[in-house]
N, C-alpha and C. Protein backbone atom coordinates (compact mmCIF):
# COMPACT_ATOMS: atom_id res chain seq x y z
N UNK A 1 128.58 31.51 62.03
CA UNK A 1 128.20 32.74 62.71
C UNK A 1 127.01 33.35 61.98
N UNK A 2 125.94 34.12 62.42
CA UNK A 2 124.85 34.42 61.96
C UNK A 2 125.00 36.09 61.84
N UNK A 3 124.70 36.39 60.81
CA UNK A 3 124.81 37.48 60.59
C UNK A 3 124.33 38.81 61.06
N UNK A 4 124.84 39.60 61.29
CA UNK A 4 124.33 40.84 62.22
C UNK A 4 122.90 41.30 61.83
N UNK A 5 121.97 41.48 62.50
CA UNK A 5 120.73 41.94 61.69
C UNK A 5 120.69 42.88 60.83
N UNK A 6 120.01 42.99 59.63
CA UNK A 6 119.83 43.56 58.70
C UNK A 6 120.77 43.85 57.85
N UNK A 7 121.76 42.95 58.10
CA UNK A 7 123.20 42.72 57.18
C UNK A 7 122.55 42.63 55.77
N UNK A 8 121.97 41.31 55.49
CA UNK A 8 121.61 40.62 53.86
C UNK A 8 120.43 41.56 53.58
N UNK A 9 120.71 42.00 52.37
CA UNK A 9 119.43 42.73 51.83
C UNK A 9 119.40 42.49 50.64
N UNK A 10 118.40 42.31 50.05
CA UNK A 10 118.23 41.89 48.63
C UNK A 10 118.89 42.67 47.09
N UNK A 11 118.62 44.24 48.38
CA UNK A 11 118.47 45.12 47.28
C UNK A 11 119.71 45.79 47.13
N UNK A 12 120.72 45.45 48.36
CA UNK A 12 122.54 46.09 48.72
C UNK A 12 123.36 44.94 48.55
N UNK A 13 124.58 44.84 48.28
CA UNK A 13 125.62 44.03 48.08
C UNK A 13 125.90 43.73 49.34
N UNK A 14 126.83 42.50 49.88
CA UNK A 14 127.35 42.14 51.16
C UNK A 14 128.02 43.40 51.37
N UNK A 15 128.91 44.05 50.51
CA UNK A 15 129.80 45.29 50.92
C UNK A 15 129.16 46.21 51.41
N UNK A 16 128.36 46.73 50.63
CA UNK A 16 127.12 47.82 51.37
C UNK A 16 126.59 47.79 52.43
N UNK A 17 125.85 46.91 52.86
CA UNK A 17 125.40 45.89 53.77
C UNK A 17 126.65 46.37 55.13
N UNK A 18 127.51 45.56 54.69
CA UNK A 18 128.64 45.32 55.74
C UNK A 18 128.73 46.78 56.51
N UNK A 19 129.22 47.65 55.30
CA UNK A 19 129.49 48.96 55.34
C UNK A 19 128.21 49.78 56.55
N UNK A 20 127.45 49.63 55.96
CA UNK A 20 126.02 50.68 56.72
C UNK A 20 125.90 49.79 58.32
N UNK A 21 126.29 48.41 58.61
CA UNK A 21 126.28 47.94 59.50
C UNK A 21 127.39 48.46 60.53
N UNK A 22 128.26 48.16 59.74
CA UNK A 22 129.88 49.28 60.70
C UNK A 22 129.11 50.52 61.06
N UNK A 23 128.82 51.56 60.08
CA UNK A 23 128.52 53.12 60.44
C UNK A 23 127.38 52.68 61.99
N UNK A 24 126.43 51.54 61.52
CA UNK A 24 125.46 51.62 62.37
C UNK A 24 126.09 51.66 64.16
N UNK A 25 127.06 50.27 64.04
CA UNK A 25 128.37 50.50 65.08
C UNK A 25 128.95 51.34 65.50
N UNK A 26 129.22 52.21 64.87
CA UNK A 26 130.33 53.09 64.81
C UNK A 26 129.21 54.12 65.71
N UNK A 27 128.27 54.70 65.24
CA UNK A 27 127.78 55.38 65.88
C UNK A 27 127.69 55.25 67.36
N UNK A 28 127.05 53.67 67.59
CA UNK A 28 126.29 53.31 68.63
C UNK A 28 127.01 53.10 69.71
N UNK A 29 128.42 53.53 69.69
CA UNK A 29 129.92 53.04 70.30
C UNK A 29 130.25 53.87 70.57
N UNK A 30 129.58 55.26 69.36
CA UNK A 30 130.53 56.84 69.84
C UNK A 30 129.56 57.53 70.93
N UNK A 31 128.29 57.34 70.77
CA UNK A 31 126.78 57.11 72.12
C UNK A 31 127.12 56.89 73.05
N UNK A 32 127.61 56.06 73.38
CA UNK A 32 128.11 54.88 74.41
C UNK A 32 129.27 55.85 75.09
N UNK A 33 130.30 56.36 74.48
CA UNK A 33 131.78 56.89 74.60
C UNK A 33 131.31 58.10 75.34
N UNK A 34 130.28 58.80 74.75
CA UNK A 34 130.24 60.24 74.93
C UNK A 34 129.23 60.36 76.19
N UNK A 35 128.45 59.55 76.76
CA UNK A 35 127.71 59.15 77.82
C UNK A 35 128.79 58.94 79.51
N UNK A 36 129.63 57.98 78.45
CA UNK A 36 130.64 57.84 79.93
C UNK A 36 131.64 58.77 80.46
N UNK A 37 132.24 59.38 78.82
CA UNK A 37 132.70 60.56 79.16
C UNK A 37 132.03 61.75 80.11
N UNK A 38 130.41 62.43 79.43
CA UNK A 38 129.86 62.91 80.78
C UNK A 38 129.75 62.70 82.13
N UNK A 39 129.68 61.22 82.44
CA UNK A 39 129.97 60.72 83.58
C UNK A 39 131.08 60.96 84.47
N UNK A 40 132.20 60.31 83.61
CA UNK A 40 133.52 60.73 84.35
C UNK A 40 133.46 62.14 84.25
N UNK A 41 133.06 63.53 83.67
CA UNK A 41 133.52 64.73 83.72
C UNK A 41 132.78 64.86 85.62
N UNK A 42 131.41 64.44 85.33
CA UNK A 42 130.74 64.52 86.61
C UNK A 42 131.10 64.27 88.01
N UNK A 43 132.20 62.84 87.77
CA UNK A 43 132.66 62.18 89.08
C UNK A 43 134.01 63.53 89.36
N UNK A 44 134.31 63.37 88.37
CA UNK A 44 135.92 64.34 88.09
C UNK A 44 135.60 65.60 89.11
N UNK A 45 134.21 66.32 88.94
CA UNK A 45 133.90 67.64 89.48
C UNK A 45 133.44 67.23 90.80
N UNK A 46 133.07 66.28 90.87
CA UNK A 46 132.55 66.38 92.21
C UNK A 46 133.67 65.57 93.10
N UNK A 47 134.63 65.40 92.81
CA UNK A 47 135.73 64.95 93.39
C UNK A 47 136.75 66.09 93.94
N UNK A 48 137.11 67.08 92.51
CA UNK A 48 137.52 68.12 93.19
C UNK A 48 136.63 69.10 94.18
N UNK A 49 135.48 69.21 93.43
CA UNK A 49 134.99 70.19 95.06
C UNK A 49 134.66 69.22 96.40
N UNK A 50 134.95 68.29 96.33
CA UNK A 50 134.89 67.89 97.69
C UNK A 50 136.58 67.96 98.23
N UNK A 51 137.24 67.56 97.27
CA UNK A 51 138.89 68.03 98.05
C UNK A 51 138.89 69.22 98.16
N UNK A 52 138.37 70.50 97.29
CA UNK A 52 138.42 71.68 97.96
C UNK A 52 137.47 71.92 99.48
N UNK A 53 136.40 71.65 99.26
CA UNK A 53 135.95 71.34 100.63
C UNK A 53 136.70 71.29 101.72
N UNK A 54 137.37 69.85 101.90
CA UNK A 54 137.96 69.50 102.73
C UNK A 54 139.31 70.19 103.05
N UNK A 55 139.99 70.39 102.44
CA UNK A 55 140.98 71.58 102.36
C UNK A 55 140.74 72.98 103.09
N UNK A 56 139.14 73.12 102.48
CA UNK A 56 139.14 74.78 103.38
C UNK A 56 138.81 73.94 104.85
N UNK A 57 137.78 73.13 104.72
CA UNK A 57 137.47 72.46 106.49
C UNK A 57 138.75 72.51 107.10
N UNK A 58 139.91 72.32 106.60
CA UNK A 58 140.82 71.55 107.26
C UNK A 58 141.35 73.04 107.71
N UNK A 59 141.62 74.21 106.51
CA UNK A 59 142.11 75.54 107.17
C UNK A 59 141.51 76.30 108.31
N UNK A 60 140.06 76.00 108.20
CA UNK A 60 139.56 76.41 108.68
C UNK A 60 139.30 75.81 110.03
N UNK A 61 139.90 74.59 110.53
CA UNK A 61 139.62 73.66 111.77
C UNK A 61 140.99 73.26 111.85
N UNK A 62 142.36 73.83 112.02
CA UNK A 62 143.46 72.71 112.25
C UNK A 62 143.18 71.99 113.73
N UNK A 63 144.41 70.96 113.05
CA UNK A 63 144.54 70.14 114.54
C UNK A 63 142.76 69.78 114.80
């Protein structure tokens, strides 16, 4: 397996290395998380005001 870029450095230990590579992950995952989360809040809202919508249409038009 080839190592993640910028893993080996001359001047950091594999541990270090390893380490700053995770955080680099870690971040780029919580980016990722907090993007989709806005998303779903977005679908979420525009889901309920369209069932409220339709709800008043519907009081407002029976039958």
């Amino acid at each position: 397996m080839i190592p993640p870029f910028g893993y080996c450095s001359g001047s950091e230990s594999g541990a270090s290395a390893l380490r700053r590579y995770q955080e680099r992950k870690l971040r780029l995952l919580s980016f990722w998380r907090d993007g989709i989360e806005r998303q779903l809040a977005a679908m979420n809202a525009a889901i309920s005001t369209l069932e409220q919508q339709m709800h008043r249409d519907q009081a407002d038009h029976p039958g």
